[in-house]
PDB file of N, CA and C in Angstrom:
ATOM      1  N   UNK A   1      35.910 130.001  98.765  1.00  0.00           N
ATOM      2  CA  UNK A   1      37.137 129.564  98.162  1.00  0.00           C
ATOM      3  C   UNK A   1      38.144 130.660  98.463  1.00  0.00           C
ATOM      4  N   UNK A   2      39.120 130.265  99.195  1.00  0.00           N
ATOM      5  CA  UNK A   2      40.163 129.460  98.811  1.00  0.00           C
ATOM      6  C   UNK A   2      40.224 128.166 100.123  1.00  0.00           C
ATOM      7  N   UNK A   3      40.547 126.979  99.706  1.00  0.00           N
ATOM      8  CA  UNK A   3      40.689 126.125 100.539  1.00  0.00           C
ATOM      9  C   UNK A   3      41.719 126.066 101.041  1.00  0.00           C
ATOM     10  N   UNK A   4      42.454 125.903 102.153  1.00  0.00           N
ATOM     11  CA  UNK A   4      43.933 125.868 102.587  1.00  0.00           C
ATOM     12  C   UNK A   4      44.130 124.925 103.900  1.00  0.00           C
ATOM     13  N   UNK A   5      45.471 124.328 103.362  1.00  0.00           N
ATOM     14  CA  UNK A   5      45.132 123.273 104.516  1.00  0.00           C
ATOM     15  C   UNK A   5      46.910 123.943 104.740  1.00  0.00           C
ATOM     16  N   UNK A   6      47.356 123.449 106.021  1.00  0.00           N
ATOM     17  CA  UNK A   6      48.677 124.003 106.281  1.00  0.00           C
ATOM     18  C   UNK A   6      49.060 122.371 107.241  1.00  0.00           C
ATOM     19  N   UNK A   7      50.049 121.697 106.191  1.00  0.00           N
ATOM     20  CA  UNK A   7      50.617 120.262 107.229  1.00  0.00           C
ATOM     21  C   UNK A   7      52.013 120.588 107.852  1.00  0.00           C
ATOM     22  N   UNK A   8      51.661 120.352 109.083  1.00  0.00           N
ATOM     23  CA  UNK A   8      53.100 120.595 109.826  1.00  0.00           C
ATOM     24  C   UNK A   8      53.722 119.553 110.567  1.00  0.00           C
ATOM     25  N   UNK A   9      54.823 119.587 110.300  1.00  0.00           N
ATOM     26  CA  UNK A   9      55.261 118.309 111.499  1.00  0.00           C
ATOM     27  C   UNK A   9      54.976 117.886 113.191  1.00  0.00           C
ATOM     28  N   UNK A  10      54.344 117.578 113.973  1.00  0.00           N
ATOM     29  CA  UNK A  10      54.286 117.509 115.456  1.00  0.00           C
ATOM     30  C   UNK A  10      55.541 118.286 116.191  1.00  0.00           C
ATOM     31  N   UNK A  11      56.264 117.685 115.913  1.00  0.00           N
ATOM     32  CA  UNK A  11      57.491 118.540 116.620  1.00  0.00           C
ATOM     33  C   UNK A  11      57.473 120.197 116.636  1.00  0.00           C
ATOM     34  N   UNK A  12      56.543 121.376 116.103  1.00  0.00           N
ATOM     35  CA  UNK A  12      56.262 121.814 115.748  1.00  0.00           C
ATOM     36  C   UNK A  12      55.078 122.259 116.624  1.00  0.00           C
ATOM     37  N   UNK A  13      54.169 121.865 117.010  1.00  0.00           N
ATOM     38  CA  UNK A  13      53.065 122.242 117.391  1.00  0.00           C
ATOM     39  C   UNK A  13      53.212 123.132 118.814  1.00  0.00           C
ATOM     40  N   UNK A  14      54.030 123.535 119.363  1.00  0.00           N
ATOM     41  CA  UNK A  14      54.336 124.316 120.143  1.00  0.00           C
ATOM     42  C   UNK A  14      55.099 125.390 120.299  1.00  0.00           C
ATOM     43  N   UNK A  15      55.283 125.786 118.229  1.00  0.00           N
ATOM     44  CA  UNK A  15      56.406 126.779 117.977  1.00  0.00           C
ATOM     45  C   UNK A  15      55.664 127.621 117.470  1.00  0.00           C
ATOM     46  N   UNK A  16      54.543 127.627 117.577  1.00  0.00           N
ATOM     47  CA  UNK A  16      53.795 129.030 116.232  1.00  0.00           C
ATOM     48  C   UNK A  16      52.377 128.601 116.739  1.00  0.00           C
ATOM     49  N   UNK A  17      52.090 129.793 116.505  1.00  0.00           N
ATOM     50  CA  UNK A  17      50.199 130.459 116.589  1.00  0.00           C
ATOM     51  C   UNK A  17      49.709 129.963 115.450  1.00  0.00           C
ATOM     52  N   UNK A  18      48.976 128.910 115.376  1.00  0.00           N
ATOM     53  CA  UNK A  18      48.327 128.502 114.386  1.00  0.00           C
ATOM     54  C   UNK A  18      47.505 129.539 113.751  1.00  0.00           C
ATOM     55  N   UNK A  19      46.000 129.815 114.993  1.00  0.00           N
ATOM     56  CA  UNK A  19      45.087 130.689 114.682  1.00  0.00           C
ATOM     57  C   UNK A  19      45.331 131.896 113.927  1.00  0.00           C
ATOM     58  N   UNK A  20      47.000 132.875 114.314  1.00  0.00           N
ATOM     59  CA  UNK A  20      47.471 133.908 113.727  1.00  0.00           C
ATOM     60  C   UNK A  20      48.106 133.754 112.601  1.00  0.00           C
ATOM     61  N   UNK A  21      48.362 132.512 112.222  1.00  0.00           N
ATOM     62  CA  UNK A  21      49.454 132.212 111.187  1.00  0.00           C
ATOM     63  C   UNK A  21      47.746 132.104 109.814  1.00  0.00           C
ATOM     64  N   UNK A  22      46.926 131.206 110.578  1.00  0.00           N
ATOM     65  CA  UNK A  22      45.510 130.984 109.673  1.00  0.00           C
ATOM     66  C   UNK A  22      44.844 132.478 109.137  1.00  0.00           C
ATOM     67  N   UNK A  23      44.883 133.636 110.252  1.00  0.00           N
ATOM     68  CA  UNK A  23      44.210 134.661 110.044  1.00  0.00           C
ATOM     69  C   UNK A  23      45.174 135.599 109.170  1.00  0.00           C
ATOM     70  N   UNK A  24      46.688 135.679 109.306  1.00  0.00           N
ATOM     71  CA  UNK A  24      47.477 136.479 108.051  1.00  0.00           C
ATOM     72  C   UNK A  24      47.655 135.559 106.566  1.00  0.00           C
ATOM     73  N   UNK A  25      47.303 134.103 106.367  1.00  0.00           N
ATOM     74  CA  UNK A  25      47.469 133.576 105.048  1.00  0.00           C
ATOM     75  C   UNK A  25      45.987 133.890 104.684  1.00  0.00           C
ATOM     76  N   UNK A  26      45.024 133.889 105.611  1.00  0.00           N
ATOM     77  CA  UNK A  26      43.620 134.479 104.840  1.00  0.00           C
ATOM     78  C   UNK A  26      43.481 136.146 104.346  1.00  0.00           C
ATOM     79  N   UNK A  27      44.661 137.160 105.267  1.00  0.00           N
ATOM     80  CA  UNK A  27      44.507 138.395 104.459  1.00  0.00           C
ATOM     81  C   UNK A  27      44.828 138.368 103.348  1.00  0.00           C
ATOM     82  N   UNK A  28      46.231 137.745 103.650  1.00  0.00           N
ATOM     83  CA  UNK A  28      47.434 138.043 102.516  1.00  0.00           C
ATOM     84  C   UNK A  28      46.748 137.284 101.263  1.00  0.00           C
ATOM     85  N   UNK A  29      45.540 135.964 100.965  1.00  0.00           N
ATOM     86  CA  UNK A  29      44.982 135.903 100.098  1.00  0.00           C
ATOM     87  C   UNK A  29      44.075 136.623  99.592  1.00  0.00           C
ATOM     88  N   UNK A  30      43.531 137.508 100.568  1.00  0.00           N
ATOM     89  CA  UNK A  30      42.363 138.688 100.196  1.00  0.00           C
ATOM     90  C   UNK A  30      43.217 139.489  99.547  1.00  0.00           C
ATOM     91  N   UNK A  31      44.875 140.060  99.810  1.00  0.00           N
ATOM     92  CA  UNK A  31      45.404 141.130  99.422  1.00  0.00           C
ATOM     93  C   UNK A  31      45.636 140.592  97.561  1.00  0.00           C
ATOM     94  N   UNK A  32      46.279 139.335  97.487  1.00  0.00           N
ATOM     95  CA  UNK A  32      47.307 138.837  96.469  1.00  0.00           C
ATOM     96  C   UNK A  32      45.862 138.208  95.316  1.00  0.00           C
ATOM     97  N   UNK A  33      45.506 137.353  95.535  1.00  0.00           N
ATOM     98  CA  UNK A  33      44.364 136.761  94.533  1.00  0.00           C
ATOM     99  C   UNK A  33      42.942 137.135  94.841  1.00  0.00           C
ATOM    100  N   UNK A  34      43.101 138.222  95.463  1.00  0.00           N
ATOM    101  CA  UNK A  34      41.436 139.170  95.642  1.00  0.00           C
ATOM    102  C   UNK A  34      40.137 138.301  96.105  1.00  0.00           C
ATOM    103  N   UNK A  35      40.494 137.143  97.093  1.00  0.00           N
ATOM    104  CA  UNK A  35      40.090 135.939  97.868  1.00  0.00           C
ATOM    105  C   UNK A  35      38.777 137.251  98.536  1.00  0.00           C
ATOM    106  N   UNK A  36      37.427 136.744  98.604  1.00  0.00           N
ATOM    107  CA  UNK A  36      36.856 137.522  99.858  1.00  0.00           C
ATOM    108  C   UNK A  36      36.630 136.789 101.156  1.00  0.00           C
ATOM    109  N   UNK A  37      36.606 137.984 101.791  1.00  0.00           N
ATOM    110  CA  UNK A  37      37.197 137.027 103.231  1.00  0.00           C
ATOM    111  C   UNK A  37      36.931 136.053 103.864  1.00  0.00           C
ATOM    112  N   UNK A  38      35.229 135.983 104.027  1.00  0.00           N
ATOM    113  CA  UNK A  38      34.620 134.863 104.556  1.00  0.00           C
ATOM    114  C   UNK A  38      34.826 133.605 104.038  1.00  0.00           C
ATOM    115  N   UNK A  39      35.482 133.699 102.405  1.00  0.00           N
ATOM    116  CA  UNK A  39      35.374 132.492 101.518  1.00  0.00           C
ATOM    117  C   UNK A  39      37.230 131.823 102.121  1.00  0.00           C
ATOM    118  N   UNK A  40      37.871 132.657 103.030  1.00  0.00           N
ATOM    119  CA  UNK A  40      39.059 131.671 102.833  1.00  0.00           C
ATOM    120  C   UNK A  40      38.836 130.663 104.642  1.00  0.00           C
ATOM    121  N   UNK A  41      39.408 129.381 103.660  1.00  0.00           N
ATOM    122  CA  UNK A  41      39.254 128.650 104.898  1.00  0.00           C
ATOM    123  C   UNK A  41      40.275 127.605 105.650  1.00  0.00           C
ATOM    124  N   UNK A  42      40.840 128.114 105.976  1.00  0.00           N
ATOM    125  CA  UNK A  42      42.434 127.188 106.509  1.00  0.00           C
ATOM    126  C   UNK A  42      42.181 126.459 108.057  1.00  0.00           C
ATOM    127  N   UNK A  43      42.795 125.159 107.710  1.00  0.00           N
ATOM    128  CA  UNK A  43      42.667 123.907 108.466  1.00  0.00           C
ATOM    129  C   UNK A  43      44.397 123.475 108.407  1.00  0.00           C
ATOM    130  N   UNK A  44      44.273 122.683 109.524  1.00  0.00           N
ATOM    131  CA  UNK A  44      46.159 123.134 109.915  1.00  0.00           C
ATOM    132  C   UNK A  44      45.659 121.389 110.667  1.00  0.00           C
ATOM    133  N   UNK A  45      46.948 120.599 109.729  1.00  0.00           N
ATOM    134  CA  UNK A  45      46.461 119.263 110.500  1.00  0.00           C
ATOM    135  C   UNK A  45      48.291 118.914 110.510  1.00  0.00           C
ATOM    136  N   UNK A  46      48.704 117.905 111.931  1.00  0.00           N
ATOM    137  CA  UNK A  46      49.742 118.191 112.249  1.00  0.00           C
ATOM    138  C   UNK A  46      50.084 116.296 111.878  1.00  0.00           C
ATOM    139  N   UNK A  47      51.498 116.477 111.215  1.00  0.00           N
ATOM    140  CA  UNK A  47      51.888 115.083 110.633  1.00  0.00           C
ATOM    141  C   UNK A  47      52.845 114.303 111.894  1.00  0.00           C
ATOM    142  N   UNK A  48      52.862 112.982 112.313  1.00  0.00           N
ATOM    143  CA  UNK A  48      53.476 112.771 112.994  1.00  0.00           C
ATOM    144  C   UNK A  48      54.772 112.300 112.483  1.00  0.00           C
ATOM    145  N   UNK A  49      55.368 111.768 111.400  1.00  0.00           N
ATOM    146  CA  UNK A  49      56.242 111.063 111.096  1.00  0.00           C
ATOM    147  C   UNK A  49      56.612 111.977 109.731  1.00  0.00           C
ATOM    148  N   UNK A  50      58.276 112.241 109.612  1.00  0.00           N
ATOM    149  CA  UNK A  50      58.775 112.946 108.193  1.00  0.00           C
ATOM    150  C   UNK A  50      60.100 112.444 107.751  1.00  0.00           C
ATOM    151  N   UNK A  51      60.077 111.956 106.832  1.00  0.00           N
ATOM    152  CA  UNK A  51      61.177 110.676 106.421  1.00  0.00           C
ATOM    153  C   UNK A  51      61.172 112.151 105.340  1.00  0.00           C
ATOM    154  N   UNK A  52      62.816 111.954 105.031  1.00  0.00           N
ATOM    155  CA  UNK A  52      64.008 113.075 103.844  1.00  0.00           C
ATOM    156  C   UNK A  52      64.619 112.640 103.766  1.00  0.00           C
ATOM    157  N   UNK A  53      64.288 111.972 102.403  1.00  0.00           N
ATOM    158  CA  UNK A  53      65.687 111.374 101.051  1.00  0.00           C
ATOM    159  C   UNK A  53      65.626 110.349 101.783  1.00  0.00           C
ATOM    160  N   UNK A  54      66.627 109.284 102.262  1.00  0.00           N
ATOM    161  CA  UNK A  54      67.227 107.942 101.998  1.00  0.00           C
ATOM    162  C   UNK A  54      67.373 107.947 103.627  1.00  0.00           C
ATOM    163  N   UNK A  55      67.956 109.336 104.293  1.00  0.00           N
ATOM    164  CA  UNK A  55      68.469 109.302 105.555  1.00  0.00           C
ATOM    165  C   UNK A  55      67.627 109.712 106.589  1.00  0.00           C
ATOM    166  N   UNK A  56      67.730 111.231 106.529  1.00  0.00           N
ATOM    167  CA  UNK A  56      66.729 112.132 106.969  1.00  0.00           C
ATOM    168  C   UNK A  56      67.305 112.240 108.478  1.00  0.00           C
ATOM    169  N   UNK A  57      66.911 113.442 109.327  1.00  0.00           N
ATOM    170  CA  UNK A  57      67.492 113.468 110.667  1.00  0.00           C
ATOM    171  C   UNK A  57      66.683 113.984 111.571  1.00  0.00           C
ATOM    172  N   UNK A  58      66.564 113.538 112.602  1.00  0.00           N
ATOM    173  CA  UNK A  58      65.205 112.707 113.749  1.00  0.00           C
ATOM    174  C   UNK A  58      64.844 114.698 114.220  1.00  0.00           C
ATOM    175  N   UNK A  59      65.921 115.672 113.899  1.00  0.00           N
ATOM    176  CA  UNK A  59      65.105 117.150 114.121  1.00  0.00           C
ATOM    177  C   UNK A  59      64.298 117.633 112.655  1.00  0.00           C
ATOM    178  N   UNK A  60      64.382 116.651 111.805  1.00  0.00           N
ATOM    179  CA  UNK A  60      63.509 117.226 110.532  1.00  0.00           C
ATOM    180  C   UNK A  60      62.210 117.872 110.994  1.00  0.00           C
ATOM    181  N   UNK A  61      62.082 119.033 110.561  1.00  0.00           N
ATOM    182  CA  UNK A  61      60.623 119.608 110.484  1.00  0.00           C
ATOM    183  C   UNK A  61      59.847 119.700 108.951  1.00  0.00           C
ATOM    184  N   UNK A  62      58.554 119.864 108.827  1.00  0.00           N
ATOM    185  CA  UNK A  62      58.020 120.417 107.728  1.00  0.00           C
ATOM    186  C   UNK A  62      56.784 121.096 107.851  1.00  0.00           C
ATOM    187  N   UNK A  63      56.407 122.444 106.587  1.00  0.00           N
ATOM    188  CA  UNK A  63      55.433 122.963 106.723  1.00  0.00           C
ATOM    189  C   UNK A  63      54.977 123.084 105.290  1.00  0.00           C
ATOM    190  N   UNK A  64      54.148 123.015 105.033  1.00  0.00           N
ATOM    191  CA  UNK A  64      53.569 122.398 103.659  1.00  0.00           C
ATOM    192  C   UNK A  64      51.895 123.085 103.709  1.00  0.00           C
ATOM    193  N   UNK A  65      51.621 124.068 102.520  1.00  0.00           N
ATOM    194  CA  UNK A  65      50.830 124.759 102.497  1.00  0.00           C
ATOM    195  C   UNK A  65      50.193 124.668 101.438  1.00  0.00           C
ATOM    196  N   UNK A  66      48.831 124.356 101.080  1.00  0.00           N
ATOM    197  CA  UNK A  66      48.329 123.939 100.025  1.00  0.00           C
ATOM    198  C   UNK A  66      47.088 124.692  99.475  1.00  0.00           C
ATOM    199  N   UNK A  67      47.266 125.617  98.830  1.00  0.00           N
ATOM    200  CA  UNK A  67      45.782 126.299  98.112  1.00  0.00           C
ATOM    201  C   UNK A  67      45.239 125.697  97.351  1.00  0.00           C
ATOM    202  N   UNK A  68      43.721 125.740  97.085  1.00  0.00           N
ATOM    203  CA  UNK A  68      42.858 125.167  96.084  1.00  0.00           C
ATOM    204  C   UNK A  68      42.295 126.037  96.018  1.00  0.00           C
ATOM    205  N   UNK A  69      42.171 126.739  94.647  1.00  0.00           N
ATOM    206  CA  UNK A  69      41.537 128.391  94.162  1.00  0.00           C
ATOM    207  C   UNK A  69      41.019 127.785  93.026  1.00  0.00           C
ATOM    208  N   UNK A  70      39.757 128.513  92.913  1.00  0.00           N
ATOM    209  CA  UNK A  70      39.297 128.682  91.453  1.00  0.00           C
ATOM    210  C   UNK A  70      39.932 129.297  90.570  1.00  0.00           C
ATOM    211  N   UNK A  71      40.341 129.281  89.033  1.00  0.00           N
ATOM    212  CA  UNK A  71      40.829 129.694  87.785  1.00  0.00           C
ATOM    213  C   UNK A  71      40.942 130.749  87.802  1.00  0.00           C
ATOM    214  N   UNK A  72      41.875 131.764  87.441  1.00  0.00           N
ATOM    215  CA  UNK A  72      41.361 132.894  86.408  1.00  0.00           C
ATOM    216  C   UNK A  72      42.409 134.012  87.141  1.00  0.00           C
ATOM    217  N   UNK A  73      43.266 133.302  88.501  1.00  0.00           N
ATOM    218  CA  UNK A  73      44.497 134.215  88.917  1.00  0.00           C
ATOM    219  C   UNK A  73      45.539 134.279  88.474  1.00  0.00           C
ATOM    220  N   UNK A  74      46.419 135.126  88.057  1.00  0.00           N
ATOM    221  CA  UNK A  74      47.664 135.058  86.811  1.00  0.00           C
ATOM    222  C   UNK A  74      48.427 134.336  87.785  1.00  0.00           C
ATOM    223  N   UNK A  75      49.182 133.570  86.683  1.00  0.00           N
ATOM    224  CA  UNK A  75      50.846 133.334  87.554  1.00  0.00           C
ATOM    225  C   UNK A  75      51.374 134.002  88.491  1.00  0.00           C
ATOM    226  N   UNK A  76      51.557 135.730  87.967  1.00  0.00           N
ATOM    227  CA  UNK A  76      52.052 136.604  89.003  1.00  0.00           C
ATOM    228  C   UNK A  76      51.744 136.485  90.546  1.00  0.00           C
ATOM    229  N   UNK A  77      50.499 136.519  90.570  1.00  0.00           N
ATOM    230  CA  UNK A  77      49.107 136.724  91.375  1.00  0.00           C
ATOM    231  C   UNK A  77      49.250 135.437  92.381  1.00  0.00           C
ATOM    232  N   UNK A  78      49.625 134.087  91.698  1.00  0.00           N
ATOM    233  CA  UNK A  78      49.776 132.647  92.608  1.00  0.00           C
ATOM    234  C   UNK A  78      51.635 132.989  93.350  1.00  0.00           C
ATOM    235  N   UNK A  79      52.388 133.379  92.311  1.00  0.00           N
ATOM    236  CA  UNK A  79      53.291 133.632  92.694  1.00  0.00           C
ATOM    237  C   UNK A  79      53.544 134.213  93.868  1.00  0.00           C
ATOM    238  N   UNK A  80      52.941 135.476  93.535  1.00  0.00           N
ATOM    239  CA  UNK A  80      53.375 136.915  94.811  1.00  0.00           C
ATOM    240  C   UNK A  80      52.356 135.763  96.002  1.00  0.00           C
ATOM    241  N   UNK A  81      51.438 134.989  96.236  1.00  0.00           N
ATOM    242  CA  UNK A  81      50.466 134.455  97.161  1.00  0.00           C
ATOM    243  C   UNK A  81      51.857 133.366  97.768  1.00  0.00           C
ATOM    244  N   UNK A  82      52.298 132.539  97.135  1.00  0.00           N
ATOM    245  CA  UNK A  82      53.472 131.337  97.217  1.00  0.00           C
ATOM    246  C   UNK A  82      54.605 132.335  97.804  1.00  0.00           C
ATOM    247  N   UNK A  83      54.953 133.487  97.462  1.00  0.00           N
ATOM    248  CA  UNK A  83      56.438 133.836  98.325  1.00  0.00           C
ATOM    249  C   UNK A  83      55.675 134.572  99.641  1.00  0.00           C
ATOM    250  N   UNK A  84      54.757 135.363  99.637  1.00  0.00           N
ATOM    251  CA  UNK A  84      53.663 135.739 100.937  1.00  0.00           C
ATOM    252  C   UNK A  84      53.885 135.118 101.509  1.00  0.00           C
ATOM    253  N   UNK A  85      53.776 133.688 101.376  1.00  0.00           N
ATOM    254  CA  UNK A  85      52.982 132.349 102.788  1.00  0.00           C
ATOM    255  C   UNK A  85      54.693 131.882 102.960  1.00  0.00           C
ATOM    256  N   UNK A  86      55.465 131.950 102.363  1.00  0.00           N
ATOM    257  CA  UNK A  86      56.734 131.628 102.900  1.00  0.00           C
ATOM    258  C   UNK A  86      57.508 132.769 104.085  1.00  0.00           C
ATOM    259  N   UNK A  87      57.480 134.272 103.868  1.00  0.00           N
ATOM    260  CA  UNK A  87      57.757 134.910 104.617  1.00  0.00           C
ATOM    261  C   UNK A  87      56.729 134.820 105.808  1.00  0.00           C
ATOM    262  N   UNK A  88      55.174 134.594 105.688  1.00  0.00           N
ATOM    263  CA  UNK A  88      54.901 134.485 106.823  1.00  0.00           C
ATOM    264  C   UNK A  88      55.187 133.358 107.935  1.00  0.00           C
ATOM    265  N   UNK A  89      55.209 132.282 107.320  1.00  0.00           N
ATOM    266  CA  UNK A  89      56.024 130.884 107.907  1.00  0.00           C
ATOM    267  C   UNK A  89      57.516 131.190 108.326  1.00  0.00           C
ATOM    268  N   UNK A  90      58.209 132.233 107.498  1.00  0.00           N
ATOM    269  CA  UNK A  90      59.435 132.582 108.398  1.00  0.00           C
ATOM    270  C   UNK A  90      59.501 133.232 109.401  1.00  0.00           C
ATOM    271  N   UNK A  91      57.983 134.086 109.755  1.00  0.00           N
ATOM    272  CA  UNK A  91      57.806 135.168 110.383  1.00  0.00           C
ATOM    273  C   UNK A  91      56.851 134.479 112.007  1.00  0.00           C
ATOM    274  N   UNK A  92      56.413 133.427 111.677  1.00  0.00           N
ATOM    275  CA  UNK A  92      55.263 132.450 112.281  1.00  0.00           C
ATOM    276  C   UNK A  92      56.254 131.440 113.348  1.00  0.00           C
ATOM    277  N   UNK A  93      56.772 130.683 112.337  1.00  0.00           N
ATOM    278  CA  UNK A  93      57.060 129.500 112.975  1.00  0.00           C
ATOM    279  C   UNK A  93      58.703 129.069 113.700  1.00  0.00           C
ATOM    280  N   UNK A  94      58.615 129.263 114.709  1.00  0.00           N
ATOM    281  CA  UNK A  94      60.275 129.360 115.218  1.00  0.00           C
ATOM    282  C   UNK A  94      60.595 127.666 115.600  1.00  0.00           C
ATOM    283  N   UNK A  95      61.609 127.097 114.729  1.00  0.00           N
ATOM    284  CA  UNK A  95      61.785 125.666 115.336  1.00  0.00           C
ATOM    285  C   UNK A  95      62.727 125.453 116.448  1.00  0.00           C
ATOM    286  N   UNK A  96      62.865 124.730 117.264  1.00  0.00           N
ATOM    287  CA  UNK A  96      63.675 124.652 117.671  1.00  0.00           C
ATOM    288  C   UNK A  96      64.903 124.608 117.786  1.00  0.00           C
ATOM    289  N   UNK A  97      66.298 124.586 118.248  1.00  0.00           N
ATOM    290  CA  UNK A  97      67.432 125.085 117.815  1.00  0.00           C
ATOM    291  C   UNK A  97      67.887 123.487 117.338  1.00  0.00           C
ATOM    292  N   UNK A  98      68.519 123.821 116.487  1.00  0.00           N
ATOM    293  CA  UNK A  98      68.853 122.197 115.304  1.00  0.00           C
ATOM    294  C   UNK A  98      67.859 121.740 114.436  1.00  0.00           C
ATOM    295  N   UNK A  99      66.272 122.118 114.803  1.00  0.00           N
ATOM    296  CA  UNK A  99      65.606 121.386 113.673  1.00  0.00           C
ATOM    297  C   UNK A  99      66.178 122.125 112.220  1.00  0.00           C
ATOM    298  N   UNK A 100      65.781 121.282 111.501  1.00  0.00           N
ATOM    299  CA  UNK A 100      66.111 121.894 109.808  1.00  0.00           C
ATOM    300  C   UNK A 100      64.640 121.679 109.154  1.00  0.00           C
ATOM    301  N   UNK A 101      64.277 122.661 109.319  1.00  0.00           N
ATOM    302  CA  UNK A 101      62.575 123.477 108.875  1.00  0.00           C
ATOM    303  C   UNK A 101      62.957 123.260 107.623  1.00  0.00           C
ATOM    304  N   UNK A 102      61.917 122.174 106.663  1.00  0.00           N
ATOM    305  CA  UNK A 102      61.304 122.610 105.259  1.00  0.00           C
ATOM    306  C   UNK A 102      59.963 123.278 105.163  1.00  0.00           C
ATOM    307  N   UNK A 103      60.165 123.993 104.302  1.00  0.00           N
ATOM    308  CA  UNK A 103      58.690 124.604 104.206  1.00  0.00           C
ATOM    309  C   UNK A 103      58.385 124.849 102.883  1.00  0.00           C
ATOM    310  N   UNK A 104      57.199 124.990 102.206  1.00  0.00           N
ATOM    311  CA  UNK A 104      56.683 124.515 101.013  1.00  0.00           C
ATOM    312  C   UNK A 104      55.649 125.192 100.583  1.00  0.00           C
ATOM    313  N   UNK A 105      55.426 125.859  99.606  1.00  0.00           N
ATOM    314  CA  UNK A 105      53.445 126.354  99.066  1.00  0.00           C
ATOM    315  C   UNK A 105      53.242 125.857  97.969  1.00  0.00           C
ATOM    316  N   UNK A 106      52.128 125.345  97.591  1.00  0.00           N
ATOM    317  CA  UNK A 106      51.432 125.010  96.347  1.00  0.00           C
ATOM    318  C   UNK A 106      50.189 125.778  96.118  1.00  0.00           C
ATOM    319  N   UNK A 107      49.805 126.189  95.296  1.00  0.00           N
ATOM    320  CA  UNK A 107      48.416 126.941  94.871  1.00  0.00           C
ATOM    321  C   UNK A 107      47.790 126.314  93.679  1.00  0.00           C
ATOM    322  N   UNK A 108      47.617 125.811  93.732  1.00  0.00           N
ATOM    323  CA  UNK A 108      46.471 124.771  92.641  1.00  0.00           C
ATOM    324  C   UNK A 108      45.102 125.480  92.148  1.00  0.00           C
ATOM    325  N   UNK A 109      44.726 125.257  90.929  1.00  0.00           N
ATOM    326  CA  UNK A 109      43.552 125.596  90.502  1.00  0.00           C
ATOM    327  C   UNK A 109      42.543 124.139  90.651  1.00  0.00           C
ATOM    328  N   UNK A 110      41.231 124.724  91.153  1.00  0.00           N
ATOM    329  CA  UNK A 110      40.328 123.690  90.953  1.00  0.00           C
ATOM    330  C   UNK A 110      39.384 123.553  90.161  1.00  0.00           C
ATOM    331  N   UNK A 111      38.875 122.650  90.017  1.00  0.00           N
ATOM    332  CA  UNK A 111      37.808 122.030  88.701  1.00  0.00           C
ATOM    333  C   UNK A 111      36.267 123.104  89.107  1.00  0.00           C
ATOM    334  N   UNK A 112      36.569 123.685  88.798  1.00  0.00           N
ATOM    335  CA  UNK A 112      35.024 124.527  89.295  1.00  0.00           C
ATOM    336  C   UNK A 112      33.447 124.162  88.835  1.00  0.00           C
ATOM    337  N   UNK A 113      33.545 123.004  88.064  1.00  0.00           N
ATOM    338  CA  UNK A 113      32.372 122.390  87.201  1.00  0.00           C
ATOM    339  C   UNK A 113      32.196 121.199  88.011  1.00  0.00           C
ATOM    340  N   UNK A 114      33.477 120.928  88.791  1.00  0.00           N
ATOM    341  CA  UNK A 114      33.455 119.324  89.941  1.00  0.00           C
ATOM    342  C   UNK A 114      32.983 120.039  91.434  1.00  0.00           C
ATOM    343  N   UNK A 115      33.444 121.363  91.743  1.00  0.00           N
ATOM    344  CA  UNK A 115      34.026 121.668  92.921  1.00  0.00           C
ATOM    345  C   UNK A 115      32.381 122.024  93.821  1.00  0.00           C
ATOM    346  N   UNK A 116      31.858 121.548  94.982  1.00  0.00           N
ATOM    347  CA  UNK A 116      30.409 121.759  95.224  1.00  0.00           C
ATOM    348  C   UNK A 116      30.934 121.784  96.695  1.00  0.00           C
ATOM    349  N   UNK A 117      30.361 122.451  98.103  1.00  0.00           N
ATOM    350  CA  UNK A 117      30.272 123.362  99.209  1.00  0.00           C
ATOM    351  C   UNK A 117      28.973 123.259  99.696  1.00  0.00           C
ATOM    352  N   UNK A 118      28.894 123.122 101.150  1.00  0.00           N
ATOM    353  CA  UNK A 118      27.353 123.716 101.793  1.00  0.00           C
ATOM    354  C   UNK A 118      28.320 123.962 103.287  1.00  0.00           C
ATOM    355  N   UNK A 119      27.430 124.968 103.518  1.00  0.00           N
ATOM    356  CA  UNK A 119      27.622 125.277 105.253  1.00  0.00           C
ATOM    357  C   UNK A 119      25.824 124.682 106.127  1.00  0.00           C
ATOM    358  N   UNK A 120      26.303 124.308 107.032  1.00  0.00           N
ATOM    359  CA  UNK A 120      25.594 123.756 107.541  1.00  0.00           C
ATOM    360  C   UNK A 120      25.435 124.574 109.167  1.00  0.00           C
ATOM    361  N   UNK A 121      24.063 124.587 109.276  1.00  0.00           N
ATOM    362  CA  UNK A 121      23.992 125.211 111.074  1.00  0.00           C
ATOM    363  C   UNK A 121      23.402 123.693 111.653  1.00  0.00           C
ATOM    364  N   UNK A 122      24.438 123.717 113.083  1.00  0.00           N
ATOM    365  CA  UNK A 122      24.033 122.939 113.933  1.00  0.00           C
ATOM    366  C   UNK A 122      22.849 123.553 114.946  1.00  0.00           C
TER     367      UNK A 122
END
């Protein structure tokens, strides 16, 4: 744990290092909510279509970052993790000239009495 999925718009997929962008939101969770390392696991799945508000405009981008942590990290702690993953997304992802980049973090607590895991060798 921590689960992390990172949704980005297609338009997008040729502006940023996924793999590097995956390997600094897994420190910066080891640094901020004391995540150990092997346990963080980020999956980066790319959206094709992004409709904004009523109108929306055909360079819309989005990046949308979603933690699922077990209990027991202060506010502070999700906080300082939520402005982290935004500077690194400012630091990561260059859009093209006119897109209008949204970008987004959520850090969620999960049900740890629901929440069950296996790794498997092929």
């Amino acid at each position: 744990m921590p689960q992390i999925s990172v949704d980005y718009s297609s338009s997008l997929a040729g502006t940023f290092d996924r793999r590097g962008l995956g390997l600094a939101i897994n420190r910066l969770a080891e640094e901020t909510i004391d995540a150990k390392p092997d346990s963080c696991k980020t999956v980066f799945r790319q959206s094709e279509v992004l409709v904004v508000g009523t109108g929306g405009r055909p360079g819309d981008a989005q990046v949308f970052v979603e933690f699922q942590i077990f209990p027991g990290r202060s506010p502070e702690a999700k906080a300082a993790l939520s402005e982290g993953v935004l500077k690194l997304l400012a630091e990561y992802v260059r859009p093209a000239p006119g897109t209008r980049l949204f970008t987004a973090v959520d850090v969620a607590d999960i049900d740890r009495e629901c929440y069950r895991n296996a790794a498997l060798q092929g």
